[in-house]
N, C-alpha and C. Protein backbone atom coordinates (compact mmCIF):
# COMPACT_ATOMS: atom_id res chain seq x y z
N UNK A 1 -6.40 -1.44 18.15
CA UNK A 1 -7.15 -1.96 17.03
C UNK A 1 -7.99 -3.13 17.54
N UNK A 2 -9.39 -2.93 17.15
CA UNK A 2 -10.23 -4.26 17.53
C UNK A 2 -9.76 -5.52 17.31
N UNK A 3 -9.90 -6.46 17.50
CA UNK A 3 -10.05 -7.81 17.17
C UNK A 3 -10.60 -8.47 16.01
N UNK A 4 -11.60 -7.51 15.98
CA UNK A 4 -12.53 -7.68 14.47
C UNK A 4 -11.64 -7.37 13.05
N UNK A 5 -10.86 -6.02 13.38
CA UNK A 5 -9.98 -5.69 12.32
C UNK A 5 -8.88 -6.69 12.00
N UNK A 6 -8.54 -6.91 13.29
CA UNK A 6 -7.25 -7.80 12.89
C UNK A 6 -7.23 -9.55 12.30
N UNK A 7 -8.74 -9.87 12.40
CA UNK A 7 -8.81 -11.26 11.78
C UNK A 7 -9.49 -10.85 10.34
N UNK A 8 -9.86 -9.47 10.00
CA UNK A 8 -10.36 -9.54 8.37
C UNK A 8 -8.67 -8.97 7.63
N UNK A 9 -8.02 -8.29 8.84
CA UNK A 9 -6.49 -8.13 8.43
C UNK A 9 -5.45 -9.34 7.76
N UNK A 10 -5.99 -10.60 9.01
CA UNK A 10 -5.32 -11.46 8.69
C UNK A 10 -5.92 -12.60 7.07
N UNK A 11 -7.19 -12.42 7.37
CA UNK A 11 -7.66 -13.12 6.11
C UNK A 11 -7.10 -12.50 5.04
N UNK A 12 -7.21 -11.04 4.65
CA UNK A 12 -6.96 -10.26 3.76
C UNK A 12 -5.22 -10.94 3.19
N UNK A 13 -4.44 -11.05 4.64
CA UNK A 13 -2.78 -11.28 4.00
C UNK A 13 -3.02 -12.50 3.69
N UNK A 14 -3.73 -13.77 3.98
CA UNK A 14 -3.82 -14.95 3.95
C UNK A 14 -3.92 -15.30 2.34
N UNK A 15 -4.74 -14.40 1.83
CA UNK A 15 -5.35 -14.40 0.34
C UNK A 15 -4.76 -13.79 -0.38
N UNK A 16 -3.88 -12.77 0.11
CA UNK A 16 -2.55 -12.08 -0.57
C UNK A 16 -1.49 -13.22 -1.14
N UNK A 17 -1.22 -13.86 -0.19
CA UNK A 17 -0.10 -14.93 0.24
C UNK A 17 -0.54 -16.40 -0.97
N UNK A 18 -1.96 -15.98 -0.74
CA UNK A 18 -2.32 -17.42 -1.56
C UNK A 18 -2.44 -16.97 -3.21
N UNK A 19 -2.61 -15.88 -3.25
CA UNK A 19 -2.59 -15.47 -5.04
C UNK A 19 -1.15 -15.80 -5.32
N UNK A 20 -0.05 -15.67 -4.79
CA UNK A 20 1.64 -15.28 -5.07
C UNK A 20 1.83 -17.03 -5.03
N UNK A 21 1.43 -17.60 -4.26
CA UNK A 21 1.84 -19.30 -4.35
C UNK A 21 0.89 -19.73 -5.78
N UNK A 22 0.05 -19.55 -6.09
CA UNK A 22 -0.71 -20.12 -6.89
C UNK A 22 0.17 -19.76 -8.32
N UNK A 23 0.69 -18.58 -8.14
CA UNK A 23 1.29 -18.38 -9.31
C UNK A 23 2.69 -18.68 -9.43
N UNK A 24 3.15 -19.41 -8.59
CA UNK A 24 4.48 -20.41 -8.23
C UNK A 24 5.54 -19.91 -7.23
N UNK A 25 5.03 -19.29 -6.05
CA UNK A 25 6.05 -18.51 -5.27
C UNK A 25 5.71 -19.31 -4.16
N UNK A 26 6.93 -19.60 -3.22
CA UNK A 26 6.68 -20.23 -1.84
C UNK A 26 6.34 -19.03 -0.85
N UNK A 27 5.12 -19.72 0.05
CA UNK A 27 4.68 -19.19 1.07
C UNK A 27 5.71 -18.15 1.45
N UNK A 28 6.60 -18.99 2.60
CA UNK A 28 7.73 -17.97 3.39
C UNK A 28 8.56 -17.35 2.61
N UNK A 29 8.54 -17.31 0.98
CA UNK A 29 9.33 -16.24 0.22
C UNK A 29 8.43 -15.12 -0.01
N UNK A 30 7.08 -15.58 0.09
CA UNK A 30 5.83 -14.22 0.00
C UNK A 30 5.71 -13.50 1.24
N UNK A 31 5.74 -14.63 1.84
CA UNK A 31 5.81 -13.67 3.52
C UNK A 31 7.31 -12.44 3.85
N UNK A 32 8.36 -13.19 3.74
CA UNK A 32 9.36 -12.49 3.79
C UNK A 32 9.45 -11.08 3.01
N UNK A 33 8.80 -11.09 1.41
CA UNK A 33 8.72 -9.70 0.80
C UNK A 33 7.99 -9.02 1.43
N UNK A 34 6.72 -9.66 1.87
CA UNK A 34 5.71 -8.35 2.69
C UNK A 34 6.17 -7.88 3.69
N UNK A 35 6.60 -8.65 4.48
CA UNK A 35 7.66 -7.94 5.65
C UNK A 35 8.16 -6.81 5.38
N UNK A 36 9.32 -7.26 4.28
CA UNK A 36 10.08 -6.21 4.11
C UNK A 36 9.35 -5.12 3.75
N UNK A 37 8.12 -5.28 2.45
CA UNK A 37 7.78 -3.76 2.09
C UNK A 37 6.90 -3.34 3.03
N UNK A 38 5.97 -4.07 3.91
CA UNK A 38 5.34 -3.34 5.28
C UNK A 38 6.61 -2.53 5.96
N UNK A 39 7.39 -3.22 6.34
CA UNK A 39 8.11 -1.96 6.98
C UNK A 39 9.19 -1.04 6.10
N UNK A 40 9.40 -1.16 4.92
CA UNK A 40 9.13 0.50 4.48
C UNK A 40 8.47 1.12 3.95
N UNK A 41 6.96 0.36 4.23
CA UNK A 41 6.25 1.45 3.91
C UNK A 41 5.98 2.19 5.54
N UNK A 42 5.73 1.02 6.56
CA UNK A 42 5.91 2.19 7.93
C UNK A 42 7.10 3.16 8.28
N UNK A 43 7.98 2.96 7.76
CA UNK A 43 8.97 3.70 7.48
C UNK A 43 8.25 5.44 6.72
N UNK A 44 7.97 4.52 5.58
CA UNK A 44 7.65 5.77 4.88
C UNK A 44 6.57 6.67 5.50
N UNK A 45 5.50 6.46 6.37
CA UNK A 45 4.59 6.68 6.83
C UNK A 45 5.14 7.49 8.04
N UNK A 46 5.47 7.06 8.45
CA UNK A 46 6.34 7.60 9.68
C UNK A 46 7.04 9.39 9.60
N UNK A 47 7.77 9.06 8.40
CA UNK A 47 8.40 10.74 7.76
C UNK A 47 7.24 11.11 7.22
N UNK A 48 6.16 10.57 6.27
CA UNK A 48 5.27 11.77 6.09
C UNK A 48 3.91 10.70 5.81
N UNK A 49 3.03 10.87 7.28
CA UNK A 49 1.70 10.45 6.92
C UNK A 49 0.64 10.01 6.07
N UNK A 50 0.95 11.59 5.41
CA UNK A 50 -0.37 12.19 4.27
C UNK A 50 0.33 12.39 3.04
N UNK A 51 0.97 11.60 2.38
CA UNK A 51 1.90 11.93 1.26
C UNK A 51 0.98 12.61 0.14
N UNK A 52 -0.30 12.23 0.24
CA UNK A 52 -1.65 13.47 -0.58
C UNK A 52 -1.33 14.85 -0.24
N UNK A 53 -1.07 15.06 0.95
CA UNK A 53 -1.18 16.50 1.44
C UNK A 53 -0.19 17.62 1.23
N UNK A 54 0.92 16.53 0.57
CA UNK A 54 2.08 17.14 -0.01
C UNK A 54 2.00 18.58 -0.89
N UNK A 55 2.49 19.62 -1.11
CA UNK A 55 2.36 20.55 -1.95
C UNK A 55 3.42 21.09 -2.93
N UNK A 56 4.33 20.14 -2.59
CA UNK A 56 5.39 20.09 -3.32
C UNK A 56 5.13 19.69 -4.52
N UNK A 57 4.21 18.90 -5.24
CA UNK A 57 3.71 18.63 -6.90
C UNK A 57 3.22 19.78 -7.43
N UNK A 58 3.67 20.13 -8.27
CA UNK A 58 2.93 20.83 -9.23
C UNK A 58 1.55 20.48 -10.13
N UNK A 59 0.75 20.92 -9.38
CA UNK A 59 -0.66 20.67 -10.85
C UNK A 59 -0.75 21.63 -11.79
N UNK A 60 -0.88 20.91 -12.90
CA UNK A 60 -0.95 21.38 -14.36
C UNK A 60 -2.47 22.46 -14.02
N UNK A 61 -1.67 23.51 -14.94
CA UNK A 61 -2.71 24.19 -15.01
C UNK A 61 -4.09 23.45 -15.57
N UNK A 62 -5.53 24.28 -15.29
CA UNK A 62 -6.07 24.15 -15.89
C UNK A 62 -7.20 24.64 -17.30
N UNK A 63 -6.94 23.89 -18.16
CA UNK A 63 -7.19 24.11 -19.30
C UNK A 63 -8.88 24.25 -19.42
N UNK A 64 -9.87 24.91 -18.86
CA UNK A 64 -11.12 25.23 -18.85
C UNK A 64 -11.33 26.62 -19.66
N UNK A 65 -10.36 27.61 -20.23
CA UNK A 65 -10.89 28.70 -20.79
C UNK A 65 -11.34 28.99 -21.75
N UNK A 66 -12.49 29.61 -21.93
CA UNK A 66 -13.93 29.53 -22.87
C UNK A 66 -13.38 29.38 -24.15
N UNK A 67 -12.03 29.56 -24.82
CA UNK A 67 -11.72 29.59 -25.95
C UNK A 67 -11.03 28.68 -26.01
N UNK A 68 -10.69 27.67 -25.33
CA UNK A 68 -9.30 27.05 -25.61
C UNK A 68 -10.29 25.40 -26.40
């Protein structure tokens, strides 16, 4: 990963971090949750990539027929 990505990466968590304090949460208690859910979501990523690509959902039929 470039360099470029990883400092608009880091701004991006920086401003994450700063919405959750503003609304009365300490820094290293915001940091510590992202931790945790970054890694299960790499977790989750890991068993299945493309969780879109899944075909296991059922889509509802669709309701387009000229009479309905």
């Amino acid at each position: 990963m470039s360099e470029d990505v990883s400092g608009e990466i880091r701004l991006l968590l920086e401003q994450l971090v700063d919405r959750f304090v503003v609304k009365g949460g300490k820094a290293p208690d915001v940091i510590e949750i992202m931790q945790r859910e970054l890694e299960e979501m790499k977790v989750a990523y890991e068993q299945d990539p493309d969780p879109a690509d899944d075909s296991a959902a059922i889509e509802e039929p669709a309701n387009d027929w000229p009479g309905a």
